[in-house]
Every structure is written in structure tokens, then in C-alpha cells.
N, C-alpha and C. Protein backbone atom coordinates (compact mmCIF):
# COMPACT_ATOMS: atom_id res chain seq x y z
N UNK A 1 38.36 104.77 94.83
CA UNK A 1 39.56 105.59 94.80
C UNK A 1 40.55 105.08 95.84
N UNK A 2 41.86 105.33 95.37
CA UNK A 2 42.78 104.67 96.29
C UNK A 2 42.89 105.06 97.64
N UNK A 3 43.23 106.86 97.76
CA UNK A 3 42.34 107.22 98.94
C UNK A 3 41.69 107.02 100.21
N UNK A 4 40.41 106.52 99.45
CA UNK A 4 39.54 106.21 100.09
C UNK A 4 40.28 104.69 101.43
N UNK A 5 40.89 104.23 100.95
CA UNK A 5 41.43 103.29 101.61
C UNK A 5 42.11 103.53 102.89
N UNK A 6 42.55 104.98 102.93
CA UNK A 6 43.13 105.62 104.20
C UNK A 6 41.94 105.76 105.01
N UNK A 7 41.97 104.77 106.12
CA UNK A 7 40.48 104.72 106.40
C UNK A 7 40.00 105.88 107.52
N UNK A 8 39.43 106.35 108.21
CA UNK A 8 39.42 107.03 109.73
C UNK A 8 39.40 106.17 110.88
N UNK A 9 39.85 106.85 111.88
CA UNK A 9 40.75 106.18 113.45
C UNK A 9 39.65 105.62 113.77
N UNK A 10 38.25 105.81 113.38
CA UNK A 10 36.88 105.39 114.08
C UNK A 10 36.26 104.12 113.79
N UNK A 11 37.00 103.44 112.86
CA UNK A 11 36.81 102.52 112.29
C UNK A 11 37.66 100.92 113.01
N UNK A 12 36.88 99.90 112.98
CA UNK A 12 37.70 98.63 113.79
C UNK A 12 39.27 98.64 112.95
N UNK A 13 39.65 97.83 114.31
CA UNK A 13 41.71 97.40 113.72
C UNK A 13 41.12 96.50 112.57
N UNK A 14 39.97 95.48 112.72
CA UNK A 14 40.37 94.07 111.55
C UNK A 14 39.96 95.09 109.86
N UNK A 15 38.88 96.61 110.44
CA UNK A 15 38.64 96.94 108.82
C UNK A 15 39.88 98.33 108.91
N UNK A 16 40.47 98.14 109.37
CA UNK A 16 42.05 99.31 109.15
C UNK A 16 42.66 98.26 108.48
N UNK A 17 43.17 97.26 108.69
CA UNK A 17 44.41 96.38 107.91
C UNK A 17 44.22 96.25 106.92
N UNK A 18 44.62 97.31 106.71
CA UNK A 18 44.67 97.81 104.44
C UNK A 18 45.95 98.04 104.29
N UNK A 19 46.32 97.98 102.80
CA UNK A 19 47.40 98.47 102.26
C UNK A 19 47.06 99.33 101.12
N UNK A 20 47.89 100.78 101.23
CA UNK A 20 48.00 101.20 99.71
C UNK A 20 48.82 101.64 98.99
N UNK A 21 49.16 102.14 97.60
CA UNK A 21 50.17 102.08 97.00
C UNK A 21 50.44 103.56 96.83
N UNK A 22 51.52 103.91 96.84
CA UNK A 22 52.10 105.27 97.61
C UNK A 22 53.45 105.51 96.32
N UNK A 23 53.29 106.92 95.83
CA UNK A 23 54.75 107.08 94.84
C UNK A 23 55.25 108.50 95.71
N UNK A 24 56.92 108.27 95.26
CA UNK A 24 57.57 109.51 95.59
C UNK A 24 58.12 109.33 94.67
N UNK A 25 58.42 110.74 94.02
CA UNK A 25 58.79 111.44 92.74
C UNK A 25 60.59 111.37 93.22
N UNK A 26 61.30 111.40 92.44
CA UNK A 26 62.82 111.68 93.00
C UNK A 26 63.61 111.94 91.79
N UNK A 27 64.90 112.27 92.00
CA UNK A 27 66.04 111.69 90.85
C UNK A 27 67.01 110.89 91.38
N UNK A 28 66.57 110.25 92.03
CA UNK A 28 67.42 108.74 92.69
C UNK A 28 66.20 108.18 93.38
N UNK A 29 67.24 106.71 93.48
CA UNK A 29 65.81 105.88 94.33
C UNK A 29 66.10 106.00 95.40
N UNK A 30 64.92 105.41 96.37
CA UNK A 30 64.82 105.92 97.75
C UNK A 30 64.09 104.59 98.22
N UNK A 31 65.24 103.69 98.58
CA UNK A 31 64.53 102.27 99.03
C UNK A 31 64.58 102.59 100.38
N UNK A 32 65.66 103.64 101.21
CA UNK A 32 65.21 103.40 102.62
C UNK A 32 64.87 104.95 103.06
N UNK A 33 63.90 105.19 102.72
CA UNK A 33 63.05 106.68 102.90
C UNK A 33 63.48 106.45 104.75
N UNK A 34 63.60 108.54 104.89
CA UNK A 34 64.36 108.71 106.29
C UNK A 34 63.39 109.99 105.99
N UNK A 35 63.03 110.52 107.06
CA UNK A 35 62.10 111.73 107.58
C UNK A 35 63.12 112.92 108.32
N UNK A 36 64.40 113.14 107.66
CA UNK A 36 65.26 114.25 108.10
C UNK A 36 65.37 115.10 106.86
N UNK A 37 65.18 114.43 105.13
CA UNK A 37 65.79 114.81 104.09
C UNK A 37 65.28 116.11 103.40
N UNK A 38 64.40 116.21 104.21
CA UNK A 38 62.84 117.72 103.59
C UNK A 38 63.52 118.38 104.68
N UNK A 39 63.29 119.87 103.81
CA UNK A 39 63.41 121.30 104.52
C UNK A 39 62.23 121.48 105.23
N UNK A 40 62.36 121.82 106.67
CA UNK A 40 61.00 122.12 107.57
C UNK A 40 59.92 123.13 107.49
N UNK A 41 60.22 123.61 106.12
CA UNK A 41 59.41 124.90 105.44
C UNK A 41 58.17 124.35 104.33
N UNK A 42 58.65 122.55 104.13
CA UNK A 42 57.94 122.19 103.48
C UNK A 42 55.98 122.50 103.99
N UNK A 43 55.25 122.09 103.16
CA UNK A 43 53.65 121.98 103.29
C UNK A 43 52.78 121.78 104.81
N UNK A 44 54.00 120.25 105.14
CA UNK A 44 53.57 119.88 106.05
C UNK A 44 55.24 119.79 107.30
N UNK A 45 56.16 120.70 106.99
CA UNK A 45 57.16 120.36 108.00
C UNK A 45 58.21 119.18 107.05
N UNK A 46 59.16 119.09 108.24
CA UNK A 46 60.08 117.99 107.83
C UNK A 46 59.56 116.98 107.55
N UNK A 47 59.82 115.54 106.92
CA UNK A 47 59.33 114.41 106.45
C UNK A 47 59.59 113.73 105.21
N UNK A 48 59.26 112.49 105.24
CA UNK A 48 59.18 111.95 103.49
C UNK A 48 57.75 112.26 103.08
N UNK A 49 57.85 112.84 101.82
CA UNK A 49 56.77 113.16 101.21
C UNK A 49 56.46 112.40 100.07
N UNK A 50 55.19 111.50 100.40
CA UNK A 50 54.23 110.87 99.09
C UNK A 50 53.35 111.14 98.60
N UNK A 51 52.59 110.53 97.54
CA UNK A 51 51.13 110.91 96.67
C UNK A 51 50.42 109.18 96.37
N UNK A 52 49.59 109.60 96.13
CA UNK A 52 48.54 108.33 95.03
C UNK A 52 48.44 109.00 94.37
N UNK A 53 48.69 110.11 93.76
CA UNK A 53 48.44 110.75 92.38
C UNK A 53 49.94 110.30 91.63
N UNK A 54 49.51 109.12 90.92
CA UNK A 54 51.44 108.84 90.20
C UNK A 54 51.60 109.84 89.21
N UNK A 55 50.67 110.31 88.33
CA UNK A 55 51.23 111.40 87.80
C UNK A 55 51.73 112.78 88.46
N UNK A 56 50.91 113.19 89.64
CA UNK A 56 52.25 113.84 90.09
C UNK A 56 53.51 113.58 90.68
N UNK A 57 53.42 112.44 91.20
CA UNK A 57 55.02 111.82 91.33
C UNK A 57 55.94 111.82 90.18
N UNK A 58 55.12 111.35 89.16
CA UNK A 58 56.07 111.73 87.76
C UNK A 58 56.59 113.19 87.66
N UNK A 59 55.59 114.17 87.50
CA UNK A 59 56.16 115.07 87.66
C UNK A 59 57.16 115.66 88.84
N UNK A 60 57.06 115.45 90.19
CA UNK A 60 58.23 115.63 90.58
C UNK A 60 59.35 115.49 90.64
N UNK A 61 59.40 113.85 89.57
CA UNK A 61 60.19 113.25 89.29
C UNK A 61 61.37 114.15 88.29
N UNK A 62 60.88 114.23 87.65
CA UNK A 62 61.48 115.27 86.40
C UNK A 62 61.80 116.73 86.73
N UNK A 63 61.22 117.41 87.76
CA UNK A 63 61.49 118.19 88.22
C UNK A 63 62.41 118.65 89.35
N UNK A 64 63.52 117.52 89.79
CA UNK A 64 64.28 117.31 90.18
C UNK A 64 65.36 116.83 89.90
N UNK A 65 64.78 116.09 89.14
CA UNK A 65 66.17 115.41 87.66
C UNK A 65 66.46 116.59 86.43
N UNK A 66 65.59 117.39 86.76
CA UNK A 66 65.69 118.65 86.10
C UNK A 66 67.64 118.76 85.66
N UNK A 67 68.14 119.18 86.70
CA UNK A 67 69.79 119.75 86.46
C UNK A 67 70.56 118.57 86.85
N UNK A 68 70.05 117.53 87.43
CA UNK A 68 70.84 116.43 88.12
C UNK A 68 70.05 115.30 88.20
N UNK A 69 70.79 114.24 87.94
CA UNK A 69 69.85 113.03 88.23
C UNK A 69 69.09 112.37 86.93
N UNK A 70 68.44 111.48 87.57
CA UNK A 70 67.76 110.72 86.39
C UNK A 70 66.12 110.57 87.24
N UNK A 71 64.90 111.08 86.48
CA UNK A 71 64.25 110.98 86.99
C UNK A 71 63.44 109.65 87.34
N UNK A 72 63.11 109.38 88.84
CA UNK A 72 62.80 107.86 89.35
C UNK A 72 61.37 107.98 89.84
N UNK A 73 60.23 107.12 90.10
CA UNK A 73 59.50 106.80 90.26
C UNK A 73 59.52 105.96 91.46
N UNK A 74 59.32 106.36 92.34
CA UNK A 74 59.46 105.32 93.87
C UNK A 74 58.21 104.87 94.48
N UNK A 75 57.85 103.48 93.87
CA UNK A 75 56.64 103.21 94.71
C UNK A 75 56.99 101.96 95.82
N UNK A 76 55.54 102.30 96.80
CA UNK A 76 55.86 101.92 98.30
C UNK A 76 54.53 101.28 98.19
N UNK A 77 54.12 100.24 99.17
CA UNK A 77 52.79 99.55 99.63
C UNK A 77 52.80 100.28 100.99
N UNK A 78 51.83 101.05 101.80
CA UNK A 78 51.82 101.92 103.09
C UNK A 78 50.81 100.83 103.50
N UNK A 79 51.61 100.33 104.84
CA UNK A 79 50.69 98.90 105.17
C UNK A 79 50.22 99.45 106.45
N UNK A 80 49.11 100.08 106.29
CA UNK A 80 48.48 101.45 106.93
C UNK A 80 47.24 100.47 108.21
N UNK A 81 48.29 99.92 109.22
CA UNK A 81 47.35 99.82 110.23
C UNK A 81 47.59 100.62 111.59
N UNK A 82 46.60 101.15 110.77
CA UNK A 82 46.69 102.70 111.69
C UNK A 82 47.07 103.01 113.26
N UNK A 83 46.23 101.44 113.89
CA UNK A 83 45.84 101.56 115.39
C UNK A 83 47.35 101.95 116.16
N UNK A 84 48.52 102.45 115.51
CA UNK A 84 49.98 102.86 116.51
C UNK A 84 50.62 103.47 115.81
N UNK A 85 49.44 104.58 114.79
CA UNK A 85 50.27 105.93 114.41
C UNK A 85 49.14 107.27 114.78
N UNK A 86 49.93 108.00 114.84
CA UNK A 86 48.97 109.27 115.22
C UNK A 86 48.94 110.04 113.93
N UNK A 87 47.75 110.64 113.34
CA UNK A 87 47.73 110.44 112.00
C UNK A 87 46.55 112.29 112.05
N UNK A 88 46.92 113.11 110.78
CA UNK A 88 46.28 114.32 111.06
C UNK A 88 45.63 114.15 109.71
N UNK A 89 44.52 114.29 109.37
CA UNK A 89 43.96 114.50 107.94
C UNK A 89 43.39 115.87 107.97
N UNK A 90 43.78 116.64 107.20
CA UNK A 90 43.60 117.38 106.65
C UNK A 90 42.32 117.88 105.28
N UNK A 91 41.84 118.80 105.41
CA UNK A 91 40.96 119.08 104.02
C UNK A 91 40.59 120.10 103.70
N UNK A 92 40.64 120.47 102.56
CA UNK A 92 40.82 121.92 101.93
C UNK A 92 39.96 122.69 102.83
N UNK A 93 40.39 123.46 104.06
CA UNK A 93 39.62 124.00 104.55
C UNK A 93 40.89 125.33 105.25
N UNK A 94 39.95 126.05 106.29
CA UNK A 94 40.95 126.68 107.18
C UNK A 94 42.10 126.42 107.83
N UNK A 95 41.80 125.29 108.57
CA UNK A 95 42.82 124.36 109.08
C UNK A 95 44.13 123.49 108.53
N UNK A 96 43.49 123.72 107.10
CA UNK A 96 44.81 123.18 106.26
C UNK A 96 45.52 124.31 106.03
N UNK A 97 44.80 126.08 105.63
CA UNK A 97 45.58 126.67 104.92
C UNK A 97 46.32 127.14 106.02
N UNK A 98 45.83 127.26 107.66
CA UNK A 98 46.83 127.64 108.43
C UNK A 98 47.96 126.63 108.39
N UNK A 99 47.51 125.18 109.00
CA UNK A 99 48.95 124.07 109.09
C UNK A 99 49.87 125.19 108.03
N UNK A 100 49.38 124.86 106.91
CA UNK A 100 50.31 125.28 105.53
C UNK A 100 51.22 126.28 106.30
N UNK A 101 50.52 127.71 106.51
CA UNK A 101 51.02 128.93 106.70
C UNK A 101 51.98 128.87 107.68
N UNK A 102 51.87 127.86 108.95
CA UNK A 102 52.68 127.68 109.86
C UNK A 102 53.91 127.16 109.61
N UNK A 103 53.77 126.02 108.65
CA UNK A 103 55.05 125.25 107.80
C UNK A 103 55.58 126.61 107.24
N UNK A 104 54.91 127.06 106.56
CA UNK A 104 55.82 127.95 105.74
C UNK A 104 56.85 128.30 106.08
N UNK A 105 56.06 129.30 106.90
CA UNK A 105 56.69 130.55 107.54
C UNK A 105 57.14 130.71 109.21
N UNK A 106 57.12 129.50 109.33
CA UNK A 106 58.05 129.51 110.76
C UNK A 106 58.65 127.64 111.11
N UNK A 107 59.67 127.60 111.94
CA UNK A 107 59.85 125.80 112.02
C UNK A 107 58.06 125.84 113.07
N UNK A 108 57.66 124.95 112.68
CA UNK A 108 56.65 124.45 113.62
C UNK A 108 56.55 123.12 113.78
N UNK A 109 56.21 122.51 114.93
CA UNK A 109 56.23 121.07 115.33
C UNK A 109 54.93 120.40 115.69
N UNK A 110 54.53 119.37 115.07
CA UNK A 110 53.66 118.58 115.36
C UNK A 110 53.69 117.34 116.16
N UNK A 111 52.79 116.57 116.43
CA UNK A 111 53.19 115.50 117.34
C UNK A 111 52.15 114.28 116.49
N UNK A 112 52.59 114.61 115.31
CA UNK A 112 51.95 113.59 114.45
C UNK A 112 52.73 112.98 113.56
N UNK A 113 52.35 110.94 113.43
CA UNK A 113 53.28 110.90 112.68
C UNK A 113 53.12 110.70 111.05
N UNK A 114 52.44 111.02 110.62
CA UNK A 114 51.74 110.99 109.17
C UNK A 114 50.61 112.31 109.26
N UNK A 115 50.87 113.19 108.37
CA UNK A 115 50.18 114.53 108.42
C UNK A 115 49.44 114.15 106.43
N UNK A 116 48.34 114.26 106.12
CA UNK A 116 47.57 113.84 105.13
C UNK A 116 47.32 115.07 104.39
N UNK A 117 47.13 115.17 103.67
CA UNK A 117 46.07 116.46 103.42
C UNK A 117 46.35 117.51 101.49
N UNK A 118 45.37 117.85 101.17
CA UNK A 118 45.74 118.99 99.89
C UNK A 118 47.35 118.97 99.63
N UNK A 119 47.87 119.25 98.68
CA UNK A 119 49.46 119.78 98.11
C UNK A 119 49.19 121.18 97.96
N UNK A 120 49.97 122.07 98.40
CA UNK A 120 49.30 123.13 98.31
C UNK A 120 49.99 123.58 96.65
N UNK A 121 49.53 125.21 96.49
CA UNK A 121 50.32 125.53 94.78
C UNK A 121 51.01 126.97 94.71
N UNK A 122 50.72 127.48 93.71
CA UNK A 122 51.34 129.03 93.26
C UNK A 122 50.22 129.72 93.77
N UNK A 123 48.59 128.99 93.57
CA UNK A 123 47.78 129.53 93.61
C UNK A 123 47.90 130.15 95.32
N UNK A 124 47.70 129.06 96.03
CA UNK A 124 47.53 128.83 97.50
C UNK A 124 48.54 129.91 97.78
N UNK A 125 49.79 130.38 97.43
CA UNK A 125 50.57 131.09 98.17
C UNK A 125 50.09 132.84 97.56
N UNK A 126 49.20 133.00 96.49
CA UNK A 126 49.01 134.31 96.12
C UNK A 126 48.36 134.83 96.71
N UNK A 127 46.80 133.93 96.79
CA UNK A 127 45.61 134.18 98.13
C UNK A 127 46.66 134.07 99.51
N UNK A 128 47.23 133.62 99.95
CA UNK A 128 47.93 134.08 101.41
C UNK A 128 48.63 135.32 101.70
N UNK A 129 49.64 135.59 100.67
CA UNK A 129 49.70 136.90 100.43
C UNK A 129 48.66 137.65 100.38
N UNK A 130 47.99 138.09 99.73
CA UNK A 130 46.98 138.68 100.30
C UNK A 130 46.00 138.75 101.46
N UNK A 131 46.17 137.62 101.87
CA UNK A 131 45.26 137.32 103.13
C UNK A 131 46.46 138.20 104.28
N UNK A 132 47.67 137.44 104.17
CA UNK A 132 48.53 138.47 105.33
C UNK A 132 48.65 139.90 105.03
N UNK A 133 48.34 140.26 103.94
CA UNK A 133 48.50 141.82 103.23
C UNK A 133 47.00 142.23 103.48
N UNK A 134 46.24 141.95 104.45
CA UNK A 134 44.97 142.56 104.45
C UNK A 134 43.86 142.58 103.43
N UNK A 135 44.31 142.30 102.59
CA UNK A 135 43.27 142.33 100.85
C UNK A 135 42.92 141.37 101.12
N UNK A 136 42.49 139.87 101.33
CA UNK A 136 41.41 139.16 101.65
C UNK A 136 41.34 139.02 103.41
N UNK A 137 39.69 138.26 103.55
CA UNK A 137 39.66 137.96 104.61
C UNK A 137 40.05 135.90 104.45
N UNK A 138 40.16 135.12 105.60
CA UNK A 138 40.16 134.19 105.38
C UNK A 138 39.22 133.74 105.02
N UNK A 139 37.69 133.89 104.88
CA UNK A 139 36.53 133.26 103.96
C UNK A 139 36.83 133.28 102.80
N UNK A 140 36.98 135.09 102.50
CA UNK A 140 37.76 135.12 101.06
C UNK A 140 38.52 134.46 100.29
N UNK A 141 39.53 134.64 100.87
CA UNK A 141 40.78 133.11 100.70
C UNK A 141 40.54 132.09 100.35
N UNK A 142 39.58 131.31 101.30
CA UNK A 142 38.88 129.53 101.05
C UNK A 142 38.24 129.88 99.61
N UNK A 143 37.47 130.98 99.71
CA UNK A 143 36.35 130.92 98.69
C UNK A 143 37.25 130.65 97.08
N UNK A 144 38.16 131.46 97.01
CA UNK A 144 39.29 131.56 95.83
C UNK A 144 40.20 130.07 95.82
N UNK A 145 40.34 129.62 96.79
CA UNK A 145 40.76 128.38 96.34
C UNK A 145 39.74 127.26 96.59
N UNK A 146 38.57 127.48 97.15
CA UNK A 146 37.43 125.85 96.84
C UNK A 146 37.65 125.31 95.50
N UNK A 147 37.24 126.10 94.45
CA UNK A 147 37.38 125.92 93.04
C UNK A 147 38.60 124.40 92.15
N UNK A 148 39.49 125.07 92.91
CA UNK A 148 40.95 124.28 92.16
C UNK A 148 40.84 122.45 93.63
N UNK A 149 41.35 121.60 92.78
CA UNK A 149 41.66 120.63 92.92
C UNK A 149 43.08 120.19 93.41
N UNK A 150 43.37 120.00 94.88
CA UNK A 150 44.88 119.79 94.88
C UNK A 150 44.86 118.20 95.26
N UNK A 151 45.84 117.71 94.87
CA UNK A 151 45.74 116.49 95.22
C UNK A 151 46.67 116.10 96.63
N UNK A 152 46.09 115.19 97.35
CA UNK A 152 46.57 114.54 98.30
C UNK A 152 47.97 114.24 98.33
N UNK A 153 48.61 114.59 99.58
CA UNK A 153 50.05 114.40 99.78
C UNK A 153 50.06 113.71 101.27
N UNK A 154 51.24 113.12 101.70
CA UNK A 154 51.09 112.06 102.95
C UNK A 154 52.62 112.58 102.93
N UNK A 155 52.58 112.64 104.44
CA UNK A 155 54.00 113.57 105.39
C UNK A 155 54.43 112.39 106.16
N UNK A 156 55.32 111.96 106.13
CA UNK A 156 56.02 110.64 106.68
C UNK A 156 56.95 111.11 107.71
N UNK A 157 56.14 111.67 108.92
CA UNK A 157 56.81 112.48 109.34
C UNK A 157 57.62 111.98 111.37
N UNK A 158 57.59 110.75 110.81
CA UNK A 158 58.41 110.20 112.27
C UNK A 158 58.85 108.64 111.42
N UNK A 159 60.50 107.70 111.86
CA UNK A 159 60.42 106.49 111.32
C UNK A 159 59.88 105.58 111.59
N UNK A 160 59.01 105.78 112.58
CA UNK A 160 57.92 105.08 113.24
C UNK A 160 56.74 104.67 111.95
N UNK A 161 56.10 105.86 111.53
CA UNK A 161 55.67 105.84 110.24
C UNK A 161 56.31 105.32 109.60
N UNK A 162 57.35 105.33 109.01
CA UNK A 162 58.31 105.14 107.81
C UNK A 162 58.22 103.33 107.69
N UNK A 163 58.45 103.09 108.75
CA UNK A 163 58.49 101.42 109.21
C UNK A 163 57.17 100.77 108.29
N UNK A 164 56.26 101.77 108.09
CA UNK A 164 54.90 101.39 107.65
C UNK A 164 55.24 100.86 105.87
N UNK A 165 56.11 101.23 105.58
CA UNK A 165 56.32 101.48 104.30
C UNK A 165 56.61 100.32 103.40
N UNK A 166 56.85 99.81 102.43
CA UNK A 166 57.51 99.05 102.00
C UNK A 166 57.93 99.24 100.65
N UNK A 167 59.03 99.54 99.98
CA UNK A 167 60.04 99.42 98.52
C UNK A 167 59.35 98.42 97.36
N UNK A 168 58.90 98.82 96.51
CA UNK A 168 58.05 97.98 95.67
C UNK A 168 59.28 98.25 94.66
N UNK A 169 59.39 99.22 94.04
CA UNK A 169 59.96 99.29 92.98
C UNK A 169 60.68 100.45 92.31
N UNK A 170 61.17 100.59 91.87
CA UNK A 170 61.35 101.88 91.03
C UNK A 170 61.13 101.92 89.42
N UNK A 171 61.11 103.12 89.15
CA UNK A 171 61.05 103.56 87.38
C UNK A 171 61.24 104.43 86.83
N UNK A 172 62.34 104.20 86.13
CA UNK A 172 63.02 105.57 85.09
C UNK A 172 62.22 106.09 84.52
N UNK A 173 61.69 107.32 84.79
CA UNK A 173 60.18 107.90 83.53
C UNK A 173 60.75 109.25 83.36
């Protein structure tokens, strides 16, 4: 899995020097991705936001070209040597659904420059509601979303990161 290639910090620099292939959904292209253009309410905070799931890049794609635009396909090679980024991975756990809750619902700041982790959904925000409305506990919560599958999103969240990046291509889909 492509994934899998995002390796952990614990691992040597010569087996970090990987590359992988990274889409952002848009209705324009985005050859020089900038980490100001996201609302700080997003998932993970301000940032450029990517996937390895290209079908959901497609779909965001279209879902922005929705009223405007033409929907684009923006893929990047993330020449991911890690050893001079500070990097948060995330996994469907507590710790993600707070990050989440903190993005949400207040500006919050990290000191990371690539934040990893779940996309959250409709689902993720119904169980929170309830979790802040007293009707679940947070076990509860996890337990209702273990089930569902979110796919991986990457927060490009300093140009330090961004530098990592590279413009492969685009595609009208």
C-alpha cells in the first residue's frame, strides 16, 4: 500500500528516502501549493490538504467545481525524507477525534509540519455531538466509529513541508 511508504521517525535516513504519490482534489490547478489557502477549522487546521486515495481526490475535485471551475486532479511526488520535518501521525483513535474537535471548534496551533491521519465525515461529527451533548461517553464514540473506514489525509501544514512536494501533473476528471 502506498501508505505504507510514509515510513516512522524510528527508522534510518538511507530507509526514509522514499517518495510517494500524493493527489489534491481542486477546480484549478495548484502547481505552487501554499499552506495559508484552508480555513483553520479544517480537520487538521490551516494547510494544503492531500490523499493517496485518488478517488477521493476525484471526488473533491467535482465537489468544488461543483458551481465554479473545472474539476482538476493535482498530483504531487512527496519526496518524504523525513529526517527535517516534524511530522504527527495520527490513528483512528482518541487522539485523533480530539486533534479533530480542537480544529473544529476553536483556531488551535500545532508545531507540526505535516499532520497525517483519518479524514474525518458526517458520521464523525454526529457521534461528537453527542459526545459534547452528554449522550455518549468517549469509548462510546470510538466504539461507533471503529467500524467505518476513513481514509488518510496529509496536512501540509508549514512551506517547509510544502518544499517536499513536487507538481507531476494535472487532470480534468
Amino acid at each position: 500500500m502506498v501508505e505504507s511508504l510514509f515510513l516512522e521517525r524510528n527508522q534510518s535516513v538511507k530507509e526514509r528516502n522514499v517518495a510517494i504519490i500524493l493527489y489534491h482534489g481542486s477546480n484549478q490547478i495548484v502547481i505552487h501549493p501554499r499552506n495559508d489557502k484552508n480555513k483553520s477549522s479544517n480537520d487538521f487546521g490551516a494547510g494544503f490538504y492531500l490523499t493517496c486515495d485518488k478517488a477521493r481526490a476525484i471526488n473533491m475535485a467535482k465537489r468544488k467545481a461543483k458551481y465554479v471551475g473545472t474539476p482538476i486532479l493535482n498530483t504531487y511526488v512527496f519526496n518524504c525524507n523525513l529526517g527535517d520535518l516534524k511530522i504527527l501521525s495520527l490513528k483512528q483513535d482518541v487522539s485523533w477525534v480530539k486533534f479533530v474537535l480542537l480544529n473544529r471548534t476553536q483556531k488551535y496551533s500545532c508545531n507540526y509540519d505535516i499532520v497525517r491521519g483519518p479524514t474525518a465525515d458526517g458520521k464523525l461529527y454526529f457521534v461528537l455531538k453527542n459526545w459534547k451533548n452528554g449522550k455518549l461517553d468517549l469509548n462510546q464514540a470510538l466504539i461507533l466509529l471503529k467500524p467505518n473506514v476513513y481514509p488518510n489525509q496529509f496536512c501540509f501544514k508549514t512551506m517547509k513541508a510544502i518544499n517536499y512536494l513536487e507538481f507531476i501533473q494535472k487532470e480534468i476528471v
